[in-house]
Protein backbone atom coordinates (compact mmCIF):
# COMPACT_ATOMS: atom_id res chain seq x y z
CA UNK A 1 32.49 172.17 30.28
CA UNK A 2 34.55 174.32 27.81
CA UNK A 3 37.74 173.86 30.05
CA UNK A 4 37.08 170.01 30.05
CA UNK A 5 36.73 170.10 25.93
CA UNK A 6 40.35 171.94 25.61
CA UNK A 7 41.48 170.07 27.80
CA UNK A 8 40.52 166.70 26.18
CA UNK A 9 41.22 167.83 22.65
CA UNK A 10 44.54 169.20 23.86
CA UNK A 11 45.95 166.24 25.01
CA UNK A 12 44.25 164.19 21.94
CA UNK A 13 46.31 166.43 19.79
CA UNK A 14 49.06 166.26 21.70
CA UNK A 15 49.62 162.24 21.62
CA UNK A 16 48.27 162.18 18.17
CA UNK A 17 50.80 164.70 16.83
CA UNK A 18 53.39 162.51 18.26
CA UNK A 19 52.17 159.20 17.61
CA UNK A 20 51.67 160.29 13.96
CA UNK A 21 55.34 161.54 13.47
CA UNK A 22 57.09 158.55 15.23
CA UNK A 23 54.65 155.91 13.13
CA UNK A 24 55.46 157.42 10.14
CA UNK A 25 58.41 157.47 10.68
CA UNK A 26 59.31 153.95 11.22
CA UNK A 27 56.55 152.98 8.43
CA UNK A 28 58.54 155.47 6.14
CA UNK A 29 62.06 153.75 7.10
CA UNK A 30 60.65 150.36 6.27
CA UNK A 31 59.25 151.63 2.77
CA UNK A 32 62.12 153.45 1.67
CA UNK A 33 64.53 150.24 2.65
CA UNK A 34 61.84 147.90 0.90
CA UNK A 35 61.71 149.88 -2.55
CA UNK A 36 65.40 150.56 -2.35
CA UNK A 37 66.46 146.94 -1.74
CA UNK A 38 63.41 146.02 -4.88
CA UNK A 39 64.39 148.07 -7.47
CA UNK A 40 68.48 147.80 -6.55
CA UNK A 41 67.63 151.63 -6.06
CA UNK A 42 71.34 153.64 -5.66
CA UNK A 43 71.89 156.01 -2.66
CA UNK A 44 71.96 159.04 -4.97
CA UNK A 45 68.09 158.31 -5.86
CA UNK A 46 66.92 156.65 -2.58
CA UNK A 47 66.50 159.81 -0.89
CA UNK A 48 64.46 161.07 -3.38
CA UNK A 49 61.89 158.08 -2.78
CA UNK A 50 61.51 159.64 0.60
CA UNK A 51 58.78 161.84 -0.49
CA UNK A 52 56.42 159.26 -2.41
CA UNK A 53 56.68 157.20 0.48
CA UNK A 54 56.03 159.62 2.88
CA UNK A 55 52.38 159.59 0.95
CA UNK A 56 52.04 156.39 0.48
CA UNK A 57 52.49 155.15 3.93
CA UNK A 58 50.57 157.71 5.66
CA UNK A 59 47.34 156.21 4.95
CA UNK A 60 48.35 153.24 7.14
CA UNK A 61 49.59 155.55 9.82
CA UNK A 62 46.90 157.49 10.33
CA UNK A 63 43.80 155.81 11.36
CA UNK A 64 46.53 153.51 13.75
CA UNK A 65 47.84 156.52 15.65
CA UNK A 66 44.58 158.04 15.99
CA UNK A 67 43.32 154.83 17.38
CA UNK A 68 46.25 154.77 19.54
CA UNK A 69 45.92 157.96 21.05
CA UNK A 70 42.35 157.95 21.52
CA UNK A 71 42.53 154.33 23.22
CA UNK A 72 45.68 155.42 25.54
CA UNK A 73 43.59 158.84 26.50
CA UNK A 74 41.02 157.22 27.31
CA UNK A 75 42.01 154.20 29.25
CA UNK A 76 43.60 156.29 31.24
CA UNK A 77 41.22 158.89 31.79
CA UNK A 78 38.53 156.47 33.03
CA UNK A 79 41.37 154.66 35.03
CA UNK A 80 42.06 157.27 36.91
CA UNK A 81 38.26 157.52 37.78
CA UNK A 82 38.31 160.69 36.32
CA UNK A 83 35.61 159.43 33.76
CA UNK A 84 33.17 158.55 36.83
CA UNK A 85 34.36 162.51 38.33
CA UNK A 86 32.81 163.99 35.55
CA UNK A 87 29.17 162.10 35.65
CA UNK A 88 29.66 162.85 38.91
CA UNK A 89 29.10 166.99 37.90
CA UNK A 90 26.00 165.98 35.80
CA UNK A 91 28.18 165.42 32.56
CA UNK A 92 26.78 163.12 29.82
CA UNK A 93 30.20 160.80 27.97
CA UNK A 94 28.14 162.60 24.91
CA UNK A 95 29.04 165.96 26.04
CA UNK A 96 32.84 165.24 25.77
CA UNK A 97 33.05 162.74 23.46
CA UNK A 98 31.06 164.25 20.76
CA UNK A 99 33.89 166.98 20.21
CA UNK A 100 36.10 164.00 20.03
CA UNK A 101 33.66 162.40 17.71
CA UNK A 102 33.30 165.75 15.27
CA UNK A 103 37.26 165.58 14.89
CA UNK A 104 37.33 162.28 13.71
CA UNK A 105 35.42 163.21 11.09
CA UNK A 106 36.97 166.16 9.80
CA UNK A 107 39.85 163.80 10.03
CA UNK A 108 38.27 161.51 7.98
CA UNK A 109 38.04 163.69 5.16
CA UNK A 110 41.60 164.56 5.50
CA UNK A 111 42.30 161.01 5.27
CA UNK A 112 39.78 160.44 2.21
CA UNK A 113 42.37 163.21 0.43
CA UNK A 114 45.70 161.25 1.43
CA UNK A 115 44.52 158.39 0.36
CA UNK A 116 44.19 160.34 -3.19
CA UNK A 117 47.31 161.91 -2.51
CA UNK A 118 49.12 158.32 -1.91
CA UNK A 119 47.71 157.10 -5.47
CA UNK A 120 48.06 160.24 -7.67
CA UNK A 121 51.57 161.47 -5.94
CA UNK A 122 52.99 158.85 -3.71
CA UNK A 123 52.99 156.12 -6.07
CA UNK A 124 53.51 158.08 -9.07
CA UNK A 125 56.50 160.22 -7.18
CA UNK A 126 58.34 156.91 -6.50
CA UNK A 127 57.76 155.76 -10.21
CA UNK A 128 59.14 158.54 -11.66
CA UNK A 129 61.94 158.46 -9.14
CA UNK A 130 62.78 155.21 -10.95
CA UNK A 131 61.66 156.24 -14.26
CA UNK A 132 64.56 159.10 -14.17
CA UNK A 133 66.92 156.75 -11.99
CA UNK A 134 66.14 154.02 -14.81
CA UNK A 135 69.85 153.78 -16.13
CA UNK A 136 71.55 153.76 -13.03
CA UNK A 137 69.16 151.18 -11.87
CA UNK A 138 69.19 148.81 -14.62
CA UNK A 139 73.45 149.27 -14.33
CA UNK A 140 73.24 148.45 -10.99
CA UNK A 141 71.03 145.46 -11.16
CA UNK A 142 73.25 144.00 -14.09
CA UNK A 143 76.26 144.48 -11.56
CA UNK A 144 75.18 142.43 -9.17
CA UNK A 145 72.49 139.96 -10.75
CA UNK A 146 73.80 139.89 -14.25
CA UNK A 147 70.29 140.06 -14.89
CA UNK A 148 66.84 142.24 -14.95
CA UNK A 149 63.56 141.61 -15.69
CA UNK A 150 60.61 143.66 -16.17
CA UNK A 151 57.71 143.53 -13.99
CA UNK A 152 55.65 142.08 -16.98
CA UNK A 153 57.72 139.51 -17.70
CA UNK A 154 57.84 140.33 -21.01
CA UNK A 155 61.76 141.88 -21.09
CA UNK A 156 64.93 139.92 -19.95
CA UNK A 157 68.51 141.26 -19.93
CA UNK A 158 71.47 138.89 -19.41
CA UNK A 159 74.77 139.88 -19.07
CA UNK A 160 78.53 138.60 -18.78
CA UNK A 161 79.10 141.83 -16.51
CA UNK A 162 79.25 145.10 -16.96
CA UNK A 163 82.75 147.41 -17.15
CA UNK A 164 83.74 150.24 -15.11
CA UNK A 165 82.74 152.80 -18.41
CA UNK A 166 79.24 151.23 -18.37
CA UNK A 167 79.53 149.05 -20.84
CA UNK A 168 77.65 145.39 -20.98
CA UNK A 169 79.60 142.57 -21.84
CA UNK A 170 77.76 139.59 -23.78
CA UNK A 171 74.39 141.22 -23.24
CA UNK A 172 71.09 138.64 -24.03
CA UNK A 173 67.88 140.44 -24.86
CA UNK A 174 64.82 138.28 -24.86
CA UNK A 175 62.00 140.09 -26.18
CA UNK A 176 58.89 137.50 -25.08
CA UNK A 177 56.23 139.27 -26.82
CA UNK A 178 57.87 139.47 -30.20
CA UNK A 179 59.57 136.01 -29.79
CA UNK A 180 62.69 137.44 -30.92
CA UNK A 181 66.42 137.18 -28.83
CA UNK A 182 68.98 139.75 -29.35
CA UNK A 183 72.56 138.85 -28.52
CA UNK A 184 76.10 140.98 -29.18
CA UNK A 185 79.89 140.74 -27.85
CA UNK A 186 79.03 144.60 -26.37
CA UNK A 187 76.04 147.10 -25.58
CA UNK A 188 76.13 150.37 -24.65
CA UNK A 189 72.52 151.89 -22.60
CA UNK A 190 71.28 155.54 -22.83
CA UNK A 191 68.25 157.10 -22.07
CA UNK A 192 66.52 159.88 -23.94
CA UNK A 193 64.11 161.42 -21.93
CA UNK A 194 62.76 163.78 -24.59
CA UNK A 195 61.54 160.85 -26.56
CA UNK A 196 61.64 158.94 -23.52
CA UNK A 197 63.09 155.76 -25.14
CA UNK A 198 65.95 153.60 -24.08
CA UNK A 199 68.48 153.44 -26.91
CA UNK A 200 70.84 149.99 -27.00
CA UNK A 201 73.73 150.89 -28.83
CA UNK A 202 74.92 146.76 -30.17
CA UNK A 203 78.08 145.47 -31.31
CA UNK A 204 78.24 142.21 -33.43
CA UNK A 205 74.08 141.50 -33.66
CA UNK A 206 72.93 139.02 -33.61
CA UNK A 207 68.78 138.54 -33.68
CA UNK A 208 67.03 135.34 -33.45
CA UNK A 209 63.47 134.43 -33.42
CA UNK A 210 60.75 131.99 -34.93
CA UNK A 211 62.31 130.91 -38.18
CA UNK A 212 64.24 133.93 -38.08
CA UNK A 213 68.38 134.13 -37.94
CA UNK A 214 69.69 137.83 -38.90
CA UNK A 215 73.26 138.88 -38.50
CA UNK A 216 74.57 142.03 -38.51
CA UNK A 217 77.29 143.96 -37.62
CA UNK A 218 76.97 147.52 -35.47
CA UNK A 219 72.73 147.76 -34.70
CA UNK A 220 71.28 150.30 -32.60
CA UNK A 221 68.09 149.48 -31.08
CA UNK A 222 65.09 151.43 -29.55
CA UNK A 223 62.90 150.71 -26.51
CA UNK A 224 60.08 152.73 -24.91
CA UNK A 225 61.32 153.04 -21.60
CA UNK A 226 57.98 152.92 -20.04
CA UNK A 227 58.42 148.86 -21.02
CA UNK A 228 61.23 148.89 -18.23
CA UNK A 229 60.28 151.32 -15.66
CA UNK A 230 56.35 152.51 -14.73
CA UNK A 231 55.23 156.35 -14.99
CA UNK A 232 53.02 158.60 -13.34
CA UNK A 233 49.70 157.25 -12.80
CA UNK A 234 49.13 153.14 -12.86
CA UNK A 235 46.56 151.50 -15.71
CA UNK A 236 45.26 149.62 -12.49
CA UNK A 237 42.08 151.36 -10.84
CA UNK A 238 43.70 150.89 -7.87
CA UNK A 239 46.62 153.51 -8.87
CA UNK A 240 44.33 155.89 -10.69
CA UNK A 241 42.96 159.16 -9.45
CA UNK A 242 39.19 159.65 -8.77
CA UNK A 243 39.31 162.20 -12.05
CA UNK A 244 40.56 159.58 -13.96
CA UNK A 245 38.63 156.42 -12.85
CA UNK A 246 35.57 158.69 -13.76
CA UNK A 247 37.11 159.36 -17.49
CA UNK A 248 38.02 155.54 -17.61
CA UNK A 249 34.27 154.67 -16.85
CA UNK A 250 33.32 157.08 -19.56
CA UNK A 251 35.63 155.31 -22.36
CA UNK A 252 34.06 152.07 -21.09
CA UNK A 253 30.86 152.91 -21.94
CA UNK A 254 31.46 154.24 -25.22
CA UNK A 255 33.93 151.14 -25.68
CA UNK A 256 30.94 149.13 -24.37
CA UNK A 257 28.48 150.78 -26.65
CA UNK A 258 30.80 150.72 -29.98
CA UNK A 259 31.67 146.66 -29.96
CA UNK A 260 27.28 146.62 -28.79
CA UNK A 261 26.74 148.41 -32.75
CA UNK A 262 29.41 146.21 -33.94
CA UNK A 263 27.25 143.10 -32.66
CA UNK A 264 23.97 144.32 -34.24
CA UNK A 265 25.53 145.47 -37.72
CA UNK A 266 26.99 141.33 -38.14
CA UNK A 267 23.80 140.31 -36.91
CA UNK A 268 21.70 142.63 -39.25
CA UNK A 269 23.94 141.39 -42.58
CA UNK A 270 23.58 137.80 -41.20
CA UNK A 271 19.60 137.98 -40.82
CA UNK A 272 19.53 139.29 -44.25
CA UNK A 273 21.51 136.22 -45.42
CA UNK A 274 19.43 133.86 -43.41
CA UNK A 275 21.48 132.66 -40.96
CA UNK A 276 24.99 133.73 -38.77
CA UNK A 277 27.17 132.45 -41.29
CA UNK A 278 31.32 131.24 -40.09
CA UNK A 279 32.22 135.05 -40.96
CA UNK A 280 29.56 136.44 -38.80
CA UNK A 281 30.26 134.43 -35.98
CA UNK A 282 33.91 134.52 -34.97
CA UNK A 283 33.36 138.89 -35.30
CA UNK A 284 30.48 138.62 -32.97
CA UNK A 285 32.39 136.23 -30.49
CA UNK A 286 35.84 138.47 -30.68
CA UNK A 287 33.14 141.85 -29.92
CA UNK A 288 31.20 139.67 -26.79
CA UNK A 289 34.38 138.63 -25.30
CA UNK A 290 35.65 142.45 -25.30
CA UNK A 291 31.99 143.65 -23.72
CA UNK A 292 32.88 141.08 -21.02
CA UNK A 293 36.80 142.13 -20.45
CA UNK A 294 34.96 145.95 -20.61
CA UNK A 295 32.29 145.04 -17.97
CA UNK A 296 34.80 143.50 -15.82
CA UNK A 297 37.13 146.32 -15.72
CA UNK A 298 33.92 148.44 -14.99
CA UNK A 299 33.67 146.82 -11.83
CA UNK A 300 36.77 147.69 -10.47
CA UNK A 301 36.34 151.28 -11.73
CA UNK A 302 32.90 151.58 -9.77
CA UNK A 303 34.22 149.70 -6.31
CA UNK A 304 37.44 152.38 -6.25
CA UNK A 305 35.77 155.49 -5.44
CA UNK A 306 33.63 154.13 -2.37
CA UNK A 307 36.81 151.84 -1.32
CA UNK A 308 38.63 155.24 -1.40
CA UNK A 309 35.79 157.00 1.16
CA UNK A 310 35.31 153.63 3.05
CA UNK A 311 39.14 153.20 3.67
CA UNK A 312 39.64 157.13 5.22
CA UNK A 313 36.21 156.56 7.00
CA UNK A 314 37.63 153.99 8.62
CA UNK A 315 39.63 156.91 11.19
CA UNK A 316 36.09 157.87 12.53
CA UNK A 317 34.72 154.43 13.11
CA UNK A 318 38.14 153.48 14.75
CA UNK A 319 37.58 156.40 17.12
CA UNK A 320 33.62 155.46 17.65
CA UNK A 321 34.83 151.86 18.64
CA UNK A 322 38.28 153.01 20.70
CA UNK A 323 36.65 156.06 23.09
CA UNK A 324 33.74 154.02 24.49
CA UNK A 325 35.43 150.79 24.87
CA UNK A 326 38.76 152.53 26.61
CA UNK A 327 36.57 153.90 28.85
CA UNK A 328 33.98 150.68 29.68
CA UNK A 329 37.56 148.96 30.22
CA UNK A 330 38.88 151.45 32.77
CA UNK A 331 42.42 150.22 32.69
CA UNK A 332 45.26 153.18 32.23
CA UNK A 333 47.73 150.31 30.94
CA UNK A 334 48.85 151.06 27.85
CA UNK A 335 49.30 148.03 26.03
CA UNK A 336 46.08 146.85 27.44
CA UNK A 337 43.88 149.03 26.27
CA UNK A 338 45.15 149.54 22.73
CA UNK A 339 45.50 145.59 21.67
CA UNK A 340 41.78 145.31 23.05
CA UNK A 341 40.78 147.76 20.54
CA UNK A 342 42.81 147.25 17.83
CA UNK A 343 42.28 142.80 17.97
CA UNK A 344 38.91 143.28 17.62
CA UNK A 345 39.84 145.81 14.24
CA UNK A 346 42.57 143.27 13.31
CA UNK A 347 40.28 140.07 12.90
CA UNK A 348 36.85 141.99 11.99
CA UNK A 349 37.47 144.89 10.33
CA UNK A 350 40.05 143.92 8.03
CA UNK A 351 38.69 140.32 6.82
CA UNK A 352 35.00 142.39 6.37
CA UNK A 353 36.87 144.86 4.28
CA UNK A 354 38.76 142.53 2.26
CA UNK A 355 35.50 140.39 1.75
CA UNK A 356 33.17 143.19 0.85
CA UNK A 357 36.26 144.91 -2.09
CA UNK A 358 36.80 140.83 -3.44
CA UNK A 359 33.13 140.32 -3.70
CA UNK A 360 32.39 144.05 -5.13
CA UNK A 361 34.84 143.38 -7.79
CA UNK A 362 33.90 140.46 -9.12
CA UNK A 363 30.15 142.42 -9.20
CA UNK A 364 28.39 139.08 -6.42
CA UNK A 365 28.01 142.58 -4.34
CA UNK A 366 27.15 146.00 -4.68
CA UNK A 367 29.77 148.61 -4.44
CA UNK A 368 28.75 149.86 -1.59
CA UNK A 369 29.25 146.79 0.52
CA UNK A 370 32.75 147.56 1.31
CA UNK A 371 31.61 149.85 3.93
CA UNK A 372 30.28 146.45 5.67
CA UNK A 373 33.06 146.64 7.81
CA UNK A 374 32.84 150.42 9.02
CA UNK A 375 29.00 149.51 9.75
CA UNK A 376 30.06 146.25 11.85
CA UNK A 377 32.84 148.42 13.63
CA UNK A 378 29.78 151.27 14.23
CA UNK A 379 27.13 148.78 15.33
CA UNK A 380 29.95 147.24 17.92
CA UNK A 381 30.89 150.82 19.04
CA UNK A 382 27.55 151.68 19.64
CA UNK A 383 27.02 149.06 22.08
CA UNK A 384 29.99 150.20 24.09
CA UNK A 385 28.79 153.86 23.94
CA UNK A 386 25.03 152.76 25.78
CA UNK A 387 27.20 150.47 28.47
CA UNK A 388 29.10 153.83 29.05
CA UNK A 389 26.11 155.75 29.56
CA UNK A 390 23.95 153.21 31.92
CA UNK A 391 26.95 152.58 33.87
């Protein structure tokens, strides 16, 4: 029994190993090209997105290569009736797939921790890549588009073109939430990253807003550069880490609790004055509207942690529903046997998880419903593992 265990789990290792580093590295080709050709990224700082995408990506790869090399073992174990040779010594499927079963766990776990490592270091390693690539990349996008725009919308750069020593020509700064437009015959960018502001040195201002018309002559102008280019961590809960979505939840609450006195101490002076008078009432609508946005954003706080656990679970189901059904299929063809696990996955799995985190969100669900679809994966693969054992 022990030499059929190493022998299984060698082989496992084997394809996965290789399956891993060939998946990842296509997956890590396509996301370096894809936030290269987004950002305008040059070549100088594309190679040093090859690390944050590395994390980012691996996520995906994982549970698909483990599936794959599970489903291809497998397959081709019980096509080659070796599957019905070992019954045929008085071996349960239990007795060598539980090993199996134990390691995609443990993988699991692993996979619970990249997924933390994509957030807190793959996604903040490739903003900070652009962060400290931020003037080359907002030259080079003014080369070629004559134009860049913040993510937000709310900062647009126009340009005549921009000369060989840096320089912009007829630069147009459109500043949307302070309604104001900023134009000049030149403009010269720098970056300090000790204050970490972008500095616009101007030449012939002029600045133009609502009811506004200044003209000056030589203006130099300040910008936090975090308004052109993200850092570390996102504000989303999505991008946080599990530390911080706990210390987020906590300044909720207290957030939650504050605009709560806020409410009582109007309505306590307006009860003493008989009624909620006009400037009662706007104060107490302006501190109910913020309990809502706060409430909200609560929701997506709680729904990230088990999203987080559900998502590198999702390596151990795949492997609960991929041994048993290779092996009821008893086909060694590779294509075969992988597509008939991972359809199933593709049009159950997915819309059930997608369902479950939309639902959880918006607070219709509990949290913990987005492990729906690692329960209807488990219930399926349980089904398989009885055929495998009566038959």
């Amino acid at each position: 029994m022990g030499i059929i265990i190493r022998f299984i789990l060698r082989e496992l290792g084997v394809a996965f190993f290789f399956g891993f580093v060939a998946f990842t590295f296509l997956l890590l080709v396509f996301g370096v090209v894809q936030e290269a050709l987004a950002n305008r990224v040059p070549l100088i700082w594309v190679v040093q997105l090859i690390p944050g995408v590395f994390a980012k990506m691996s996520p995906i790869s994982l549970p698909v290569t483990l599936l794959l090399a599970v489903t291809t073992f497998f397959a081709r174990m019980s096509g080659n009736n070796e599957v019905i040779a070992i019954k045929a010594l008085g071996i349960p499927p239990n007795a060598f797939l539980m090993p199996v079963f134990v390691i995609a766990f443990i993988i699991s776990i692993i996979g619970v921790g990249i997924n933390e490592l994509a957030v807190t270091w793959g996604r903040a390693g490739i903003n900070n890549v652009l962060y400290r690539g931020a003037e080359d990349i907002l030259i080079e996008q003014l080369s070629q588009d004559h134009r860049f725009e913040t993510n937000n919308k709310e900062i647009t750069i126009l340009v005549d073109g921009v000369d060989p020593q840096r320089q912009l020509r007829g630069p147009k700064i459109m500043l949307k939430k302070e309604a104001v437009t900023i134009e000049s015959r030149t403009a010269k960018i720098s970056i300090d990253f000790n204050t970490n502001m972008l500095t616009m040195t101007f030449s012939d201002i002029r600045v133009t807003g609502e009811g506004l018309t200044l003209l000056a002559g030589d203006r130099t102008i300040s910008i936090p550069l975090s308004d052109f280019f993200p850092m570390g961590e996102s504000n989303s809960p999505s991008g946080m880490s599990l530390r911080r979505i706990n210390e987020e939840r906590k300044k909720a609450d207290e957030q939650i609790e504050k605009q709560r006195r806020i409410i009582a101490t109007y309505k306590t002076f307006a009860a003493c004055m008989g009624s909620i008078d006009d400037w009662a009432k706007p104060q107490i609508d302006v501190s109910k509207a913020d309990i809502r946005a706060l409430q909200s954003h609560q929701k997506r706080l709680s729904v990230e942690p088990p999203r987080r656990w559900a998502t590198g679970f999702c390596c151990f189901f795949f492997v609960w529903l991929g041994a048993p059904l290779a092996i009821w299929m008893r086909k060694s063809d590779f294509f075969a046997s992988f597509f008939a696990c991972f359809v199933p996955i593709l049009i159950l799995y997915y819309p059930l998880l997608a369902f479950g985190l939309s639902q959880a969100k918006n607070g219709s669900l509990p949290p913990m419903y987005v492990w729906t679809a690692n329960a209807a994966i488990g219930f399926i693969g349980l089904w398989f593992l009885r055929q495998i054992h009566r038959y």
